[in-house]
Protein backbone atom coordinates (compact mmCIF):
# COMPACT_ATOMS: atom_id res chain seq x y z
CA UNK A 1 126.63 71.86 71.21
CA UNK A 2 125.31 75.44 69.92
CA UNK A 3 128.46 77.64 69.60
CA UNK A 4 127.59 81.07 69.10
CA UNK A 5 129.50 83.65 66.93
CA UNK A 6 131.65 86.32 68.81
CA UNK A 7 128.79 88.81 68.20
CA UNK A 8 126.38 87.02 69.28
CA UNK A 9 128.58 86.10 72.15
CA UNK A 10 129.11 89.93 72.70
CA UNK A 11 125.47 90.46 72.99
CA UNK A 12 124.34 88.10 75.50
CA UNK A 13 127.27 89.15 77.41
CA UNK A 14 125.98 92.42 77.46
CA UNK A 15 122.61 91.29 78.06
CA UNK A 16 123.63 89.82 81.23
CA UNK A 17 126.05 92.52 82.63
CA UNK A 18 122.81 94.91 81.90
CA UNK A 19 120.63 92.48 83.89
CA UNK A 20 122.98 92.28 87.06
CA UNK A 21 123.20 96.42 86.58
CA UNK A 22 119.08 96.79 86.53
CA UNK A 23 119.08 94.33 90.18
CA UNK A 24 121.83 96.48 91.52
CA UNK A 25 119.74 99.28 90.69
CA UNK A 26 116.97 98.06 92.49
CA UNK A 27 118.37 96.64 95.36
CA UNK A 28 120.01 100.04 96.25
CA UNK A 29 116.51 101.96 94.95
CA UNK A 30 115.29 99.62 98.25
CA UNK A 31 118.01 100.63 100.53
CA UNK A 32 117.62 104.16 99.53
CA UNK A 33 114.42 103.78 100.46
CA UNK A 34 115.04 101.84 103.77
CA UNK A 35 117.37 104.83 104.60
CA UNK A 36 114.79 107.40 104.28
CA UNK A 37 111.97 105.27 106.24
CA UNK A 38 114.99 105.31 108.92
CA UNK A 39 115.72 108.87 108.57
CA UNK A 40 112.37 109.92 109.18
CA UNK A 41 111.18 108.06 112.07
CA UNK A 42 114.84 109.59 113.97
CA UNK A 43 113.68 113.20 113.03
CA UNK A 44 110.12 111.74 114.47
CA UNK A 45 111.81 110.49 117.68
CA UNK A 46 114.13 113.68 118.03
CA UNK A 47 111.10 116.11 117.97
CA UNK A 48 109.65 114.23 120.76
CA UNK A 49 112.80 114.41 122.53
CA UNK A 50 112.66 118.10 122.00
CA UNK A 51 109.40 118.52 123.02
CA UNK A 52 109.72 116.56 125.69
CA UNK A 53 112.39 118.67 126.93
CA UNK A 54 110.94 121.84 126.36
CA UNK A 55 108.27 120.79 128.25
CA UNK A 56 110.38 120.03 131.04
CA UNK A 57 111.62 123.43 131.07
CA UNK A 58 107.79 124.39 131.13
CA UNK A 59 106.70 122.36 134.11
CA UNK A 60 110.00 120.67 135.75
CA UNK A 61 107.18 118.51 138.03
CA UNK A 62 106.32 116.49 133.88
């Protein structure tokens, strides 16, 4: 069995918290991203809604 010195030990510990840090980062870079995809398409479906009522107001008979 390869024991490793404390440093050594130190460092790979390190290695690995900075590993599970960089896929945190990413995972919420991807629901950041998610959350604007989602945030457009309800601005997209309230301007229809909008419209949709304006045009109402228009021409009540649409």
């Amino acid at each position: 069995m390869n024991t490793m010195d404390p440093h050594g030990r130190a460092m790979a510990d390190a290695r690995e918290r900075i590993k599970r840090t960089e896929l945190a980062l990413e995972r919420a870079e991807e629901m950041l991203a998610e959350n604007m995809a989602l945030c457009s398409r309800i601005r997209a479906q309230r301007c229809l809604v909008e419209a949709a009522h304006r045009l109402v107001e228009i021409d009540p008979q649409c």
